[in-house]
Protein backbone atom coordinates (compact mmCIF):
# COMPACT_ATOMS: atom_id res chain seq x y z
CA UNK A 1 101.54 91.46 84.37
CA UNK A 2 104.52 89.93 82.78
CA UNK A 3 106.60 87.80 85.44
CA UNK A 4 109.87 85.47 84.95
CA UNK A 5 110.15 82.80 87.72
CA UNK A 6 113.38 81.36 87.88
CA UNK A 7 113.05 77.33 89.58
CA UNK A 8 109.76 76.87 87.57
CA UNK A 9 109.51 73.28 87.95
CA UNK A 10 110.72 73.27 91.48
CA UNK A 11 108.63 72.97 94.85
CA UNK A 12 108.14 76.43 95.81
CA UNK A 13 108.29 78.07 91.91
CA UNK A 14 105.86 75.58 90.61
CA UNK A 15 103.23 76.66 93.66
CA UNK A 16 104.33 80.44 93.03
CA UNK A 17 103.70 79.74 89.27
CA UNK A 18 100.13 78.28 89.47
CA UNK A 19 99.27 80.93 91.54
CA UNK A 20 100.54 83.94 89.43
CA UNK A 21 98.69 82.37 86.74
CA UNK A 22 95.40 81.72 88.39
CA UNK A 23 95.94 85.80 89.12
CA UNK A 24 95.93 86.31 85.19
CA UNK A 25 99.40 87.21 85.10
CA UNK A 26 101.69 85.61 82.17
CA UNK A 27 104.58 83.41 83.75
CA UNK A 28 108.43 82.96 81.99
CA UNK A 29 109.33 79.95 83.66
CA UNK A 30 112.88 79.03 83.38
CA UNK A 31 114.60 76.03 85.07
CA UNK A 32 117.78 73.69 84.46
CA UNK A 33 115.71 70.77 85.13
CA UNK A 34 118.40 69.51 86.93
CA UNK A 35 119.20 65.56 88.57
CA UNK A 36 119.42 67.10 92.40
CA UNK A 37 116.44 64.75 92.88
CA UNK A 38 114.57 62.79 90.69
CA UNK A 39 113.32 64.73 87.35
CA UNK A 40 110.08 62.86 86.83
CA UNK A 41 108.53 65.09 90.05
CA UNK A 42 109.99 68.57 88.06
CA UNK A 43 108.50 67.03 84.84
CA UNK A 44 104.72 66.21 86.31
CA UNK A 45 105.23 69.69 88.09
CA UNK A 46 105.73 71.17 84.76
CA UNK A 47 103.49 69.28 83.12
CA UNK A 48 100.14 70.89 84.64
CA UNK A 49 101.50 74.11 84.38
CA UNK A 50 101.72 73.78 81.05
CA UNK A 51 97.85 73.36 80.62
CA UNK A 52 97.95 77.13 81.01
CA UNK A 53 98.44 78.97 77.76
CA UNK A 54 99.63 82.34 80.08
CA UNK A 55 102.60 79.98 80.93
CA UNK A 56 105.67 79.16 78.74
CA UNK A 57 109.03 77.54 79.58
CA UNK A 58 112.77 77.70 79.04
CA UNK A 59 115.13 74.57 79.95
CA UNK A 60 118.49 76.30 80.16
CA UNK A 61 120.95 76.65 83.23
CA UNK A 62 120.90 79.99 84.69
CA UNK A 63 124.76 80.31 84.54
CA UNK A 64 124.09 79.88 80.52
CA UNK A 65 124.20 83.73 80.39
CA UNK A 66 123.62 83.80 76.29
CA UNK A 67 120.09 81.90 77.23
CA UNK A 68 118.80 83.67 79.55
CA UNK A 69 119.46 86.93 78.07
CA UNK A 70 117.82 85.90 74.83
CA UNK A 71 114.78 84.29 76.06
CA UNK A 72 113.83 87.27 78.41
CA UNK A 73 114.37 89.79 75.72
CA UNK A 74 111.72 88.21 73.91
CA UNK A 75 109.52 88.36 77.30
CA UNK A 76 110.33 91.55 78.82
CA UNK A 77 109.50 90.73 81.99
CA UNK A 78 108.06 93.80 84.32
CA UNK A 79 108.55 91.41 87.55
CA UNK A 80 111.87 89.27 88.25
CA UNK A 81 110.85 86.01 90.56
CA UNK A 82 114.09 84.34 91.54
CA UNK A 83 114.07 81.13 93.49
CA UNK A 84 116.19 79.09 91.13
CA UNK A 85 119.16 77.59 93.36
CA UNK A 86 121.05 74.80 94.51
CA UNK A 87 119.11 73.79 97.36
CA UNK A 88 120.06 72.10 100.93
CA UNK A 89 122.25 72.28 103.78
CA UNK A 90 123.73 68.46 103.90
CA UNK A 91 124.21 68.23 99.92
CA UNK A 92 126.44 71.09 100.24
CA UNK A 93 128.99 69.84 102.08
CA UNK A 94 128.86 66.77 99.34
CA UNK A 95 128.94 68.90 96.29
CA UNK A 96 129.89 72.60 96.98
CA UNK A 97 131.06 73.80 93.72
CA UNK A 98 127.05 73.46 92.59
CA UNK A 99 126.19 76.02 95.32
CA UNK A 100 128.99 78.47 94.13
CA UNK A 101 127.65 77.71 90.51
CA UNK A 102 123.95 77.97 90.79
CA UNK A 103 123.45 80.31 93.40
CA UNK A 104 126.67 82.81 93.41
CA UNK A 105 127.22 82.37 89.30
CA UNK A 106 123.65 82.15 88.94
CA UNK A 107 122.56 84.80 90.91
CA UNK A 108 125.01 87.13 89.35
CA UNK A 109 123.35 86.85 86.05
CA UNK A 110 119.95 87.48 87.09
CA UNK A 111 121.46 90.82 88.62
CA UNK A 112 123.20 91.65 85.00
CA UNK A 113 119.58 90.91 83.48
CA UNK A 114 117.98 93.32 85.71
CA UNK A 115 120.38 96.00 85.27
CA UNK A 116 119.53 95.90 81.71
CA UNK A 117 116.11 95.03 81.31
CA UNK A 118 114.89 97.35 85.03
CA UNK A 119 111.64 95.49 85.90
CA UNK A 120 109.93 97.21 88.50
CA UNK A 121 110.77 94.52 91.25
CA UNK A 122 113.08 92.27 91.61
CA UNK A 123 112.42 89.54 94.47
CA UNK A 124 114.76 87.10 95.11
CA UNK A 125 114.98 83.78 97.53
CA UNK A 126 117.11 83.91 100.48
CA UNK A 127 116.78 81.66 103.18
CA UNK A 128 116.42 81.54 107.55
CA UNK A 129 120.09 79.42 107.10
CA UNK A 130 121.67 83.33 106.97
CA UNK A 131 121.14 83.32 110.88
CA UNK A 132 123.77 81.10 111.18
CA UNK A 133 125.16 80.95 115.15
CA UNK A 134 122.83 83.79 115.45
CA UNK A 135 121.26 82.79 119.36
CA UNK A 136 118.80 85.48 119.43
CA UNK A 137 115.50 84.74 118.96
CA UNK A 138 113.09 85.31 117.12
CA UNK A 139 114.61 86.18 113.75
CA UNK A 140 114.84 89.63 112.70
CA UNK A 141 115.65 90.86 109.55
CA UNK A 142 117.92 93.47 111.31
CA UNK A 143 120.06 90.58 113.13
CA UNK A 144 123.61 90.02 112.19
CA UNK A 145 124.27 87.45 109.49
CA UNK A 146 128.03 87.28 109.63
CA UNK A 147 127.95 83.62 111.09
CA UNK A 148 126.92 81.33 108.49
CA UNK A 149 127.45 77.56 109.21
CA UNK A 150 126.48 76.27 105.72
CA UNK A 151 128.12 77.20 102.68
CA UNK A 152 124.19 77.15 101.46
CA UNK A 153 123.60 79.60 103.68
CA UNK A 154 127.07 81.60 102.35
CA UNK A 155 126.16 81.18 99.32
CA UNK A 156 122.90 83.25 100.10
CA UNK A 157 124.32 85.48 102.02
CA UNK A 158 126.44 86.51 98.94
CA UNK A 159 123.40 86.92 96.87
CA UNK A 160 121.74 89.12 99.58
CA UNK A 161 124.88 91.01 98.97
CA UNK A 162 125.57 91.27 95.48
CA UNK A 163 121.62 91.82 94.95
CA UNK A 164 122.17 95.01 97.53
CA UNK A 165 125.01 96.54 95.55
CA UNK A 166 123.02 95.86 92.07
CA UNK A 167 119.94 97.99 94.26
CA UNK A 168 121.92 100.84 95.21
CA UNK A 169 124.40 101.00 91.80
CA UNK A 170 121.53 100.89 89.17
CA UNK A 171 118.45 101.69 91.40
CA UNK A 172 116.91 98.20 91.14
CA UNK A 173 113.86 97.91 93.82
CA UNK A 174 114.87 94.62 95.23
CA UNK A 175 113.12 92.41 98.04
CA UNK A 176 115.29 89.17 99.38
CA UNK A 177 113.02 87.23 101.09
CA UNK A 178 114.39 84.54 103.52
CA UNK A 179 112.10 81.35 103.75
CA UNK A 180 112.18 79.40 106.89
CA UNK A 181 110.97 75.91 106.90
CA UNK A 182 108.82 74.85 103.57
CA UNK A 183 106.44 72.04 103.69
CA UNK A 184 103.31 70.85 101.11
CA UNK A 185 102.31 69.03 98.29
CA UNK A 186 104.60 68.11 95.46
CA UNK A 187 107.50 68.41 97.99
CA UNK A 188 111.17 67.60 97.07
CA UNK A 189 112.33 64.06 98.44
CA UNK A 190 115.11 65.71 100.41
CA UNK A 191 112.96 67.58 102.55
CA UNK A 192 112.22 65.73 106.52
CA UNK A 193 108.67 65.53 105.47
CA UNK A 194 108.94 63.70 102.54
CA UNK A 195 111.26 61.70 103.88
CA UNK A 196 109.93 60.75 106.89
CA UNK A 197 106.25 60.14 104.79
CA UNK A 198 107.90 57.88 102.57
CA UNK A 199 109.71 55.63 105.41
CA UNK A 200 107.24 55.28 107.75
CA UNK A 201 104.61 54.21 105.29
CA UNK A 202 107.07 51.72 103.87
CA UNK A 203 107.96 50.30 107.75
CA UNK A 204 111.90 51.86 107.31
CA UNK A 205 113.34 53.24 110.50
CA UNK A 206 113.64 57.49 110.05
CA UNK A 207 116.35 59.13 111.18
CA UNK A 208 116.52 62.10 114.07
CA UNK A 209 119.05 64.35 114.25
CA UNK A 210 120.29 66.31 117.25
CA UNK A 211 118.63 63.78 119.38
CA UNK A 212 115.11 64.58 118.51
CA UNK A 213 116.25 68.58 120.39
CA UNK A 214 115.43 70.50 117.23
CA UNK A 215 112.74 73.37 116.29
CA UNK A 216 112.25 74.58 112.88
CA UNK A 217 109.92 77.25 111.99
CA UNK A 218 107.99 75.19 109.43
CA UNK A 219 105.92 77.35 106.83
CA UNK A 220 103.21 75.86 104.51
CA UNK A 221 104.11 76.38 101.34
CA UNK A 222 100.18 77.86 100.72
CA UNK A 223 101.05 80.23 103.08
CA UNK A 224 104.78 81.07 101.81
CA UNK A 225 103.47 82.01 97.85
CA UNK A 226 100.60 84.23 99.23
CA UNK A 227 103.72 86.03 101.21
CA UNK A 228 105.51 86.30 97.89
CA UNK A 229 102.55 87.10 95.99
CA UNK A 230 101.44 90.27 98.03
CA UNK A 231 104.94 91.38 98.01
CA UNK A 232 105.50 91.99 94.69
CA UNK A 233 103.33 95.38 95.26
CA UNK A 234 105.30 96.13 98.37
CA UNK A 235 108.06 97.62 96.11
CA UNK A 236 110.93 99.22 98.38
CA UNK A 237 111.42 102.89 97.76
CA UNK A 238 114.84 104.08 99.18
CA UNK A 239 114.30 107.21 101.50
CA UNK A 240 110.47 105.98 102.27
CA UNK A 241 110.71 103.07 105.42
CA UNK A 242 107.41 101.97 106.91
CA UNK A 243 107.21 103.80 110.46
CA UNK A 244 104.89 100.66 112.04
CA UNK A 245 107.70 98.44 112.64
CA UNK A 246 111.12 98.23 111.98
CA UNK A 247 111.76 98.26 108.42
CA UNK A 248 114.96 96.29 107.06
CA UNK A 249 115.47 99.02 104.34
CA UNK A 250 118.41 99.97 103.22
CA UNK A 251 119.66 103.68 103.60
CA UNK A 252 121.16 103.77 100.29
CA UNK A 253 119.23 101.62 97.67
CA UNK A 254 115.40 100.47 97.29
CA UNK A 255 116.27 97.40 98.68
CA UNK A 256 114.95 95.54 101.67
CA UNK A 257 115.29 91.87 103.13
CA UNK A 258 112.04 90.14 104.68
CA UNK A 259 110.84 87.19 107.08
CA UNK A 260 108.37 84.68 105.53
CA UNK A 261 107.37 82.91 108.18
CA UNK A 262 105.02 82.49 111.16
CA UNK A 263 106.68 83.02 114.20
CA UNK A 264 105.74 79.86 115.78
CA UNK A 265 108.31 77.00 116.05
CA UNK A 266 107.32 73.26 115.97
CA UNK A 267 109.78 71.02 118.15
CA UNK A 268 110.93 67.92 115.69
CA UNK A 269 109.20 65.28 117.89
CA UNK A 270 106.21 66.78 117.66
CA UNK A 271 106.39 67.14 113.84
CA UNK A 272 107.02 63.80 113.87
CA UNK A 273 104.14 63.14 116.10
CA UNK A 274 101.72 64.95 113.51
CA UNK A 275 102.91 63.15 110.61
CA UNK A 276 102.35 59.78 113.10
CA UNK A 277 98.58 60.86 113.53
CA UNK A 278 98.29 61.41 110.20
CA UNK A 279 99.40 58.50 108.49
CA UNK A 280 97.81 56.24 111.90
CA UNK A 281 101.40 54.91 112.35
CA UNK A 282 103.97 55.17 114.57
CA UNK A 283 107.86 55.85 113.04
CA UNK A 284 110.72 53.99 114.46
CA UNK A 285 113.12 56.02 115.40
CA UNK A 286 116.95 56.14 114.98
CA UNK A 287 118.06 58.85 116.75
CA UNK A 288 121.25 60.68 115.68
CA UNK A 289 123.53 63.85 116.99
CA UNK A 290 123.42 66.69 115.10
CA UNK A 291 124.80 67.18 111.02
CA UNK A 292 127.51 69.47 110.57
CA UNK A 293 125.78 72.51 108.89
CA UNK A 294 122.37 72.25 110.86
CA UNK A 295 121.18 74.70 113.46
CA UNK A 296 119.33 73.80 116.84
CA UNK A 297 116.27 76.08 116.13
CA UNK A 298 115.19 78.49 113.96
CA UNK A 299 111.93 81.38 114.40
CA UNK A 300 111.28 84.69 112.69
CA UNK A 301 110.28 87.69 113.83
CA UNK A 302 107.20 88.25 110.85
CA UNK A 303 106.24 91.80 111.58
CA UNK A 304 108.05 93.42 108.48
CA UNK A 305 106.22 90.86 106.50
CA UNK A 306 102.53 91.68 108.30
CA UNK A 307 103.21 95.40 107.85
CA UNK A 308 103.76 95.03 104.58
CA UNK A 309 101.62 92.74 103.31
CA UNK A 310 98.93 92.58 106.45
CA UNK A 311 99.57 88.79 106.01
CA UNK A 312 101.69 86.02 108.37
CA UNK A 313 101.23 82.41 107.67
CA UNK A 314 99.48 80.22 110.01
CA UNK A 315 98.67 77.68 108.74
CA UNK A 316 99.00 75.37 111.15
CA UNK A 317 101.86 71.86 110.94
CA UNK A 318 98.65 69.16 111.18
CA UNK A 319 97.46 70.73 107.99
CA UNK A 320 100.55 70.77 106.42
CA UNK A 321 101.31 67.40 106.98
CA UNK A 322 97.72 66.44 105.91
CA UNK A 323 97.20 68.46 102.61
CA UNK A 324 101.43 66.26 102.02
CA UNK A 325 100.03 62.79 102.77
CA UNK A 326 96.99 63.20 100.24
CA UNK A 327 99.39 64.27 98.06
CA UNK A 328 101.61 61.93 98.43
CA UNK A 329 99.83 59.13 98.51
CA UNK A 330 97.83 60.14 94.95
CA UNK A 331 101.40 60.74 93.19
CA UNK A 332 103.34 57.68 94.69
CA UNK A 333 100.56 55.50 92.72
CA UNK A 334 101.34 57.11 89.44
């Protein structure tokens, strides 16, 4: 199969990429290679995916509309992959005209590309940040999301939107699928575990915010691409809901919105406490109130996801950080 993965040479589409590969498929990767974080990481990413002669790649920004159109044409891609985006909660209250760009501008032309060129899925990346002030837990897919608290998080929103509208107007099947917590090798340097990794090792104080209070539910990112992976099949069919569970399918498009997750929330100390055992160190602590944007605790509901796929990660967070330190430690002597 012929499949375009927008974010390539990120964290989660260079993990989705390898593995579509190893499947036999032929990956389009296209990525902005962008300075969010440093570029040598996206390079070394891209580099070993590049070993693959199923694999090519396109450096262009995704709001470069005359790019993107050309370079698909030439692929024809049966399967859409989007996970290209601006990324993060905090940086977007730094630098929010990149989230309007990337993921609303962005997002729009991936929509236009698969009006014209109809693959028979289009998935796209959404994120657990859509709850918002949402109190209820877990996470279901049916749950309000009218309270966002990041613009990341409106930003994605809007693309569930627009992608719904593109479903229903042009009969796209279309899956968002909202990520909680993503953790694993070849991380971005952003992300808590990563962060914390790198300052503890180094003897640097890490910081905790809302007091050390938080829960995230953290998803390795093994576990998140064989979610992905297994639903590309699980192509929505308007009229035709699953009748196990409660389906998130629209009643007017093939479209449908879907938990990949676990279900099984890890309190921040205790994450910290893992990564502690791990590295056979103990972190000093500053501990902080809460960052505007950030939400107390997050955990999905992942029965859509199991009835569709028969899969929910659970992998479990002492693996995660484990499988993250080897890596880590490897690449930092590089």
């Amino acid at each position: 199969m012929k499949i375009l993965v927008t974010g390539a040479a990120g964290f989660i589409g260079f993990h989705l990429s390898q593995r579509l590969l190893a499947g036999g498929h032929q990956v389009l990767g296209y990525d902005g290679m962008t300075k969010y974080y440093d570029v040598s990481l996206k390079e070394a990413r891209l580099a070993i995916l590049q070993r693959s002669n199923a694999f090519s790649f396109v450096e262009a920004m995704l709001e470069d509309k005359s790019s993107l159109d050309e370079s698909t044409a030439r692929f024809d891609p049966e399967v859409i992959i989007h996970l290209a985006a601006q990324a993060g909660v905090r940086y977007s209250l730094e630098a929010p005209e990149a989230y309007i760009s990337a993921n609303v501008v962005g997002t729009f032309n991936i929509l236009e590309l698969a009006k014209k060129l109809k693959p028979k899925h289009l998935l796209i990346a959404s994120t657990s940040s859509v709850y918002g002030g949402n109190e209820k837990m877990p996470f279901e897919e049916a749950d309000r999301t009218d309270f966002p608290v990041s613009l990341y998080a409106a930003t994605k929103k809007a693309c569930e939107a627009m992608s719904h509208s593109y479903a229903h107007l042009f009969k796209i099947p279309t899956t968002c699928f909202r990520f909680f917590t993503v953790y694993g090798p070849w991380g971005r340097p952003d992300m808590a575990l990563y962060k914390f990794v790198d300052a503890i090792e180094q003897g640097r104080p890490i910081d905790v915010y809302g007091m050390g209070q938080m829960q995230r539910d953290s998803t390795a990112v093994t576990d998140l691409v064989e979610g992905i992976t297994r639903l590309i099949d699980a192509v929505p069919q308007e009229g035709n809901p699953i009748t196990t569970t409660k389906d998130s399918l629209s009643p007017v498009a093939p479209w449908r919105v879907v938990n990949i997750a676990g279900g099984r929330p890890t309190a921040l100390l205790d994450f910290i406490s893992a990564i502690e055992n791990v590295l056979g160190r103990p972190a000093l602590k500053n501990m902080l109130p809460m960052q505007q944007g950030d939400v107390v605790s997050t955990s999905a509901d992942p029965s859509l996801l199991q009835a569709l796929t028969g899969f929910v990660p659970n992998t479990s967070i002492e693996k995660c950080v484990q499988d993250f330190v080897e890596w880590y430690r490897t690449y930092s002597l590089q």
